[in-house]
PDB file of N, CA and C in Angstrom:
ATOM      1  N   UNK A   1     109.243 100.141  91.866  1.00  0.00           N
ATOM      2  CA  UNK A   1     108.633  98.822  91.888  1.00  0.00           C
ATOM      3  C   UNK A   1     107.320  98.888  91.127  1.00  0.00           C
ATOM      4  N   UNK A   2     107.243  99.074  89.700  1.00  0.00           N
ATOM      5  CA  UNK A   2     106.077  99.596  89.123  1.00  0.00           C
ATOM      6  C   UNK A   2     105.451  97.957  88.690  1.00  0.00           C
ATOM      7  N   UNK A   3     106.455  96.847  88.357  1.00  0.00           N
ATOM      8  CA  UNK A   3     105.893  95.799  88.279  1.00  0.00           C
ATOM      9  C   UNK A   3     104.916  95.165  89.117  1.00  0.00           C
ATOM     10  N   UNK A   4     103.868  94.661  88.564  1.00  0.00           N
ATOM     11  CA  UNK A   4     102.619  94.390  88.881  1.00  0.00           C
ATOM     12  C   UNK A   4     103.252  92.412  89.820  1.00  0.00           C
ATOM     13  N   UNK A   5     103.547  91.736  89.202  1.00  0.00           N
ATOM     14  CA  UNK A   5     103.873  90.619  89.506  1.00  0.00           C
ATOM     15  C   UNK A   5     104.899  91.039  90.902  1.00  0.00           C
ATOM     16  N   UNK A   6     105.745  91.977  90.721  1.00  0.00           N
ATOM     17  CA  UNK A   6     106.567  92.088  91.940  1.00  0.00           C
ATOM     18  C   UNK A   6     106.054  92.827  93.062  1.00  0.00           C
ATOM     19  N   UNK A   7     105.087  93.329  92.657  1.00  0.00           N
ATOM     20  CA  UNK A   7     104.637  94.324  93.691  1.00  0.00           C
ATOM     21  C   UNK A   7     103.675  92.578  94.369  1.00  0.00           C
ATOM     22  N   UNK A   8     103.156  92.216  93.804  1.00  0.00           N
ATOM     23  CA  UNK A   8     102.639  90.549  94.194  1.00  0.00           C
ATOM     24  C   UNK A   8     103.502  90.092  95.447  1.00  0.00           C
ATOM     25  N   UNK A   9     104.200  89.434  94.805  1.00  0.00           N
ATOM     26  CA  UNK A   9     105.316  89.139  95.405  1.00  0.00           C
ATOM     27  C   UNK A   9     105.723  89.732  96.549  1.00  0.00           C
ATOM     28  N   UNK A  10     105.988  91.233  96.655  1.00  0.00           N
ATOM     29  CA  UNK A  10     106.401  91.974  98.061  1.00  0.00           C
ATOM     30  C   UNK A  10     105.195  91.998  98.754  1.00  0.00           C
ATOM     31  N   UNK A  11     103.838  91.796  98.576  1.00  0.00           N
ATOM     32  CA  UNK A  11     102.964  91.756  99.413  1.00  0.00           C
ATOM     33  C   UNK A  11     102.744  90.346  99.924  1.00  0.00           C
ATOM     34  N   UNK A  12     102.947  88.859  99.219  1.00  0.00           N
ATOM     35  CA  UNK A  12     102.975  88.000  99.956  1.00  0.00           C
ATOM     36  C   UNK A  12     103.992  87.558 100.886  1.00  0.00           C
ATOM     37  N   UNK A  13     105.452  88.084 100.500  1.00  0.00           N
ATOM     38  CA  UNK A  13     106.032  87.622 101.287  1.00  0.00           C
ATOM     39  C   UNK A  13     106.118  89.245 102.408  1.00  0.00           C
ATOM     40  N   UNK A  14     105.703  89.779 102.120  1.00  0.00           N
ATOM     41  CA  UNK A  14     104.780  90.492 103.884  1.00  0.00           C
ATOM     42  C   UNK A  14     104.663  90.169 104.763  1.00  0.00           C
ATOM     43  N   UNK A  15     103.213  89.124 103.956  1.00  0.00           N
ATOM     44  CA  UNK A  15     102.803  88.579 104.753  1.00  0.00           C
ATOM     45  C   UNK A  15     102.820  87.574 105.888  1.00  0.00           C
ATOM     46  N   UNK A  16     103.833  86.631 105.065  1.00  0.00           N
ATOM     47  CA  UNK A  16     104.766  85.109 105.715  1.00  0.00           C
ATOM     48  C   UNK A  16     105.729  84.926 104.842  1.00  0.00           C
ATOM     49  N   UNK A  17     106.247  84.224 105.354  1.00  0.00           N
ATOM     50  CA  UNK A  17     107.915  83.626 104.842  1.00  0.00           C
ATOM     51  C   UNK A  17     107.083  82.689 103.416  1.00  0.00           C
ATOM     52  N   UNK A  18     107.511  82.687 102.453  1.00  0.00           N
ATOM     53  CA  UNK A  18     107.514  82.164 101.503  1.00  0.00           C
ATOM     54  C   UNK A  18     108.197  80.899 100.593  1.00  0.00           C
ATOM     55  N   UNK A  19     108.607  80.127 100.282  1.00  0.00           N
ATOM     56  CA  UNK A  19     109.548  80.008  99.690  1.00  0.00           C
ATOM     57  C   UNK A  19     108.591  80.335  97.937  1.00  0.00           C
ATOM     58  N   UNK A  20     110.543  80.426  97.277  1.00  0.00           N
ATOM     59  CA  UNK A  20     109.800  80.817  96.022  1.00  0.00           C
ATOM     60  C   UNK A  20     109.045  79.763  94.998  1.00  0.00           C
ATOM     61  N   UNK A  21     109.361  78.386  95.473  1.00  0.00           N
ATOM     62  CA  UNK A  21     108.504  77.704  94.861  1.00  0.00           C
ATOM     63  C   UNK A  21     106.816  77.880  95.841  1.00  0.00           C
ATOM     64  N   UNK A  22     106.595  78.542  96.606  1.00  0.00           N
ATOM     65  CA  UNK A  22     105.306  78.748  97.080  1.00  0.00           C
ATOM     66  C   UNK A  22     104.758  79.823  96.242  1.00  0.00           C
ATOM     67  N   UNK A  23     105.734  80.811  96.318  1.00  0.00           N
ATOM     68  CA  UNK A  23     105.418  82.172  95.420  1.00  0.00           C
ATOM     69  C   UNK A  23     104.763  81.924  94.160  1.00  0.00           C
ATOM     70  N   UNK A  24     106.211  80.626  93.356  1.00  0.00           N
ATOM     71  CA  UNK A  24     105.278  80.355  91.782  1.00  0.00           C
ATOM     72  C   UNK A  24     103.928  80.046  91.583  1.00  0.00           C
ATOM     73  N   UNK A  25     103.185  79.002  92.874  1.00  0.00           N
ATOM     74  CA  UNK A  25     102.565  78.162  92.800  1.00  0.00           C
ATOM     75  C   UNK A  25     101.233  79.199  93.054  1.00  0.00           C
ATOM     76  N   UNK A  26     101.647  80.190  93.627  1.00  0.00           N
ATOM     77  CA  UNK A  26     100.162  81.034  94.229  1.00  0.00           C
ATOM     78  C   UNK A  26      99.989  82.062  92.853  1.00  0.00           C
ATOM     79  N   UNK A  27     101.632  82.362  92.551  1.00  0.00           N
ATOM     80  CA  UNK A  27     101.327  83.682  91.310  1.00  0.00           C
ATOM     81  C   UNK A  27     100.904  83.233  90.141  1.00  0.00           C
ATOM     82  N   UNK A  28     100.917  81.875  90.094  1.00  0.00           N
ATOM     83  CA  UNK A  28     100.857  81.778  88.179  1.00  0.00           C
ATOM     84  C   UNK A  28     102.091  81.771  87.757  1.00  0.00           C
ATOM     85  N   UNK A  29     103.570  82.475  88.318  1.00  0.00           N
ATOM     86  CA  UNK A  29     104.474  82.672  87.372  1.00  0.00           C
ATOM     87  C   UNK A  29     105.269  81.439  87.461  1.00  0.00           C
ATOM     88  N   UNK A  30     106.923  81.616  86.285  1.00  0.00           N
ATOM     89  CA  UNK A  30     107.325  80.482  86.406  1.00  0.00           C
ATOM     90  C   UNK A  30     108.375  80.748  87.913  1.00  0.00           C
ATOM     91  N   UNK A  31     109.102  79.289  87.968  1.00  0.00           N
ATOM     92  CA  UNK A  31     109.882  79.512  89.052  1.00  0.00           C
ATOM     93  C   UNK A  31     111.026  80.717  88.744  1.00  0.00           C
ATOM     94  N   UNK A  32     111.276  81.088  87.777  1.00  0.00           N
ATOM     95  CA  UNK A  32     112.618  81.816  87.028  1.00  0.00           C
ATOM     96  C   UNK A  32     112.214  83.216  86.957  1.00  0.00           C
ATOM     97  N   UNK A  33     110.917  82.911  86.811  1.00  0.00           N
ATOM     98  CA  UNK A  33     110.469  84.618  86.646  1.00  0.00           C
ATOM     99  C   UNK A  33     110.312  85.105  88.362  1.00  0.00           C
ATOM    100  N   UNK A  34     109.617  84.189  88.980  1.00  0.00           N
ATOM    101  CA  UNK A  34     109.712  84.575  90.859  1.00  0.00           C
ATOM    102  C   UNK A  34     111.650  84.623  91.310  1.00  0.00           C
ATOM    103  N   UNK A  35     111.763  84.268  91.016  1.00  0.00           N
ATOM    104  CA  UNK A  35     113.663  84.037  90.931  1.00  0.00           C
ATOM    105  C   UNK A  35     113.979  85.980  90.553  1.00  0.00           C
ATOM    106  N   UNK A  36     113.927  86.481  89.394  1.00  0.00           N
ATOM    107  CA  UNK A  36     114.491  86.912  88.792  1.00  0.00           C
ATOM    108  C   UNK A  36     113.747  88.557  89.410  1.00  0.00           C
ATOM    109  N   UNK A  37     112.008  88.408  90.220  1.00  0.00           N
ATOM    110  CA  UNK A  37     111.756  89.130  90.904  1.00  0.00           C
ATOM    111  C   UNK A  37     112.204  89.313  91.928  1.00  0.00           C
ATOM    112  N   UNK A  38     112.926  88.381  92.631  1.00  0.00           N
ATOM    113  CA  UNK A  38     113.191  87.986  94.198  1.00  0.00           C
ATOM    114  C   UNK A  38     114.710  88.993  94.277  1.00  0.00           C
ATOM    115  N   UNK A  39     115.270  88.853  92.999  1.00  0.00           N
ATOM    116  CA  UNK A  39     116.786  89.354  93.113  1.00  0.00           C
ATOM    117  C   UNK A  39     116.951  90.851  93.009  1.00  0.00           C
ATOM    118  N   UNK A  40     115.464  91.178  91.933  1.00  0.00           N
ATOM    119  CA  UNK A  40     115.317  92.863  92.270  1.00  0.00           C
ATOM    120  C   UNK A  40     114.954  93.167  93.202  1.00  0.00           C
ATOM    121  N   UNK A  41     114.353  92.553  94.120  1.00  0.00           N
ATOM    122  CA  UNK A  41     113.501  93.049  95.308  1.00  0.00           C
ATOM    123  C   UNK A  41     114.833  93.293  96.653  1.00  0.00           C
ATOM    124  N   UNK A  42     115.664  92.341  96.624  1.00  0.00           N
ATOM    125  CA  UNK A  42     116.973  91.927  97.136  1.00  0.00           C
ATOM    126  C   UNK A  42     117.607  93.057  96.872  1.00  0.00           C
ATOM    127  N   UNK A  43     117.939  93.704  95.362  1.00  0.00           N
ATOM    128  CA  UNK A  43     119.113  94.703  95.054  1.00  0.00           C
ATOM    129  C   UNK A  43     118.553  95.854  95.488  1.00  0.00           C
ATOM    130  N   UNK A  44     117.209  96.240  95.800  1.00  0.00           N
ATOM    131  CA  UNK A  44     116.803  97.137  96.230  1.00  0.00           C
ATOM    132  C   UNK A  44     116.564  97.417  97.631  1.00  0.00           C
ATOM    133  N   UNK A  45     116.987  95.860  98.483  1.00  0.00           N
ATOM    134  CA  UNK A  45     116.626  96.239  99.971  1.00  0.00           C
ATOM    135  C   UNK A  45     115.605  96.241 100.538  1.00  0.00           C
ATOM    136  N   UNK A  46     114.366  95.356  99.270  1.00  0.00           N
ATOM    137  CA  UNK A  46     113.322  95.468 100.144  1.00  0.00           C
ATOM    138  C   UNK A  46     113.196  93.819 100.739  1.00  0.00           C
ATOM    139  N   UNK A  47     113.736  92.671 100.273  1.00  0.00           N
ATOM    140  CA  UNK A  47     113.576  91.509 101.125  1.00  0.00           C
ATOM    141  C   UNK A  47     114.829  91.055 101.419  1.00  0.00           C
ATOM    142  N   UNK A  48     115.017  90.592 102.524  1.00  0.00           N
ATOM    143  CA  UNK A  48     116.475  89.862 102.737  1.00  0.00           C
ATOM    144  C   UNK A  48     116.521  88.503 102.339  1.00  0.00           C
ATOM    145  N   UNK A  49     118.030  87.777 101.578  1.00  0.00           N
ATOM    146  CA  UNK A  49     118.425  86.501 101.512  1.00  0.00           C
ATOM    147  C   UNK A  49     117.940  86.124 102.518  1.00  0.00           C
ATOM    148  N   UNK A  50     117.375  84.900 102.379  1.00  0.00           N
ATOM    149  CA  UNK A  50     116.867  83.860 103.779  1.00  0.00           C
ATOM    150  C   UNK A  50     117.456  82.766 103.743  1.00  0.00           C
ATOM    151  N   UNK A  51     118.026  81.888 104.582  1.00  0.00           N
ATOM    152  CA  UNK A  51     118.479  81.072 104.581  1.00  0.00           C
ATOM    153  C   UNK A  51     118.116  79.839 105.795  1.00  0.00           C
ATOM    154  N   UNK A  52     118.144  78.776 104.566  1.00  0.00           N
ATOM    155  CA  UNK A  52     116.860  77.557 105.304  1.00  0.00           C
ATOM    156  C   UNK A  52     117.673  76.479 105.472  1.00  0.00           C
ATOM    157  N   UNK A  53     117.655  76.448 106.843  1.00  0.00           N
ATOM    158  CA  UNK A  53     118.455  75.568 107.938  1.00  0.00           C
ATOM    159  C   UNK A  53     117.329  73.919 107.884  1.00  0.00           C
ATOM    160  N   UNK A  54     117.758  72.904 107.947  1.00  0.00           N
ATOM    161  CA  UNK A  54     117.548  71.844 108.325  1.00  0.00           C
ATOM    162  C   UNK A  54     118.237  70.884 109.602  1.00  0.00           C
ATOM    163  N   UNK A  55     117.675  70.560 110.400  1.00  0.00           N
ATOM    164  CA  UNK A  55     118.514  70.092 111.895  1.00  0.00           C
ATOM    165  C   UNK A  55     118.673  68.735 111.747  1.00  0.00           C
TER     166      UNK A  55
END
């Protein structure tokens, strides 16, 4: 995880649940590039798919 933006990324969503349009909005990046971090972070096991329920 030598990327600087992803290593970002694994420390905010650490911190709290995120969504990735929150992620773009705090990192600077685009939504595609937080996207495209989210899926390495995923293939590697370090964040799980989340899935957002509405009642």
């Amino acid at each position: 995880m030598s990327d600087p933006g992803r290593q970002r990324i694994a420390r905010a969503i650490a911190r709290e649940p995120l969504t990735p349009s929150d992620l773009a909005a705090r990192s600077g990046m685009t939504l595609p590039q937080v996207s495209r971090h989210l899926a390495r972070l995923r293939q590697a096991g370090l964040v799980p798919a989340a899935v957002r329920t509405t009642n």
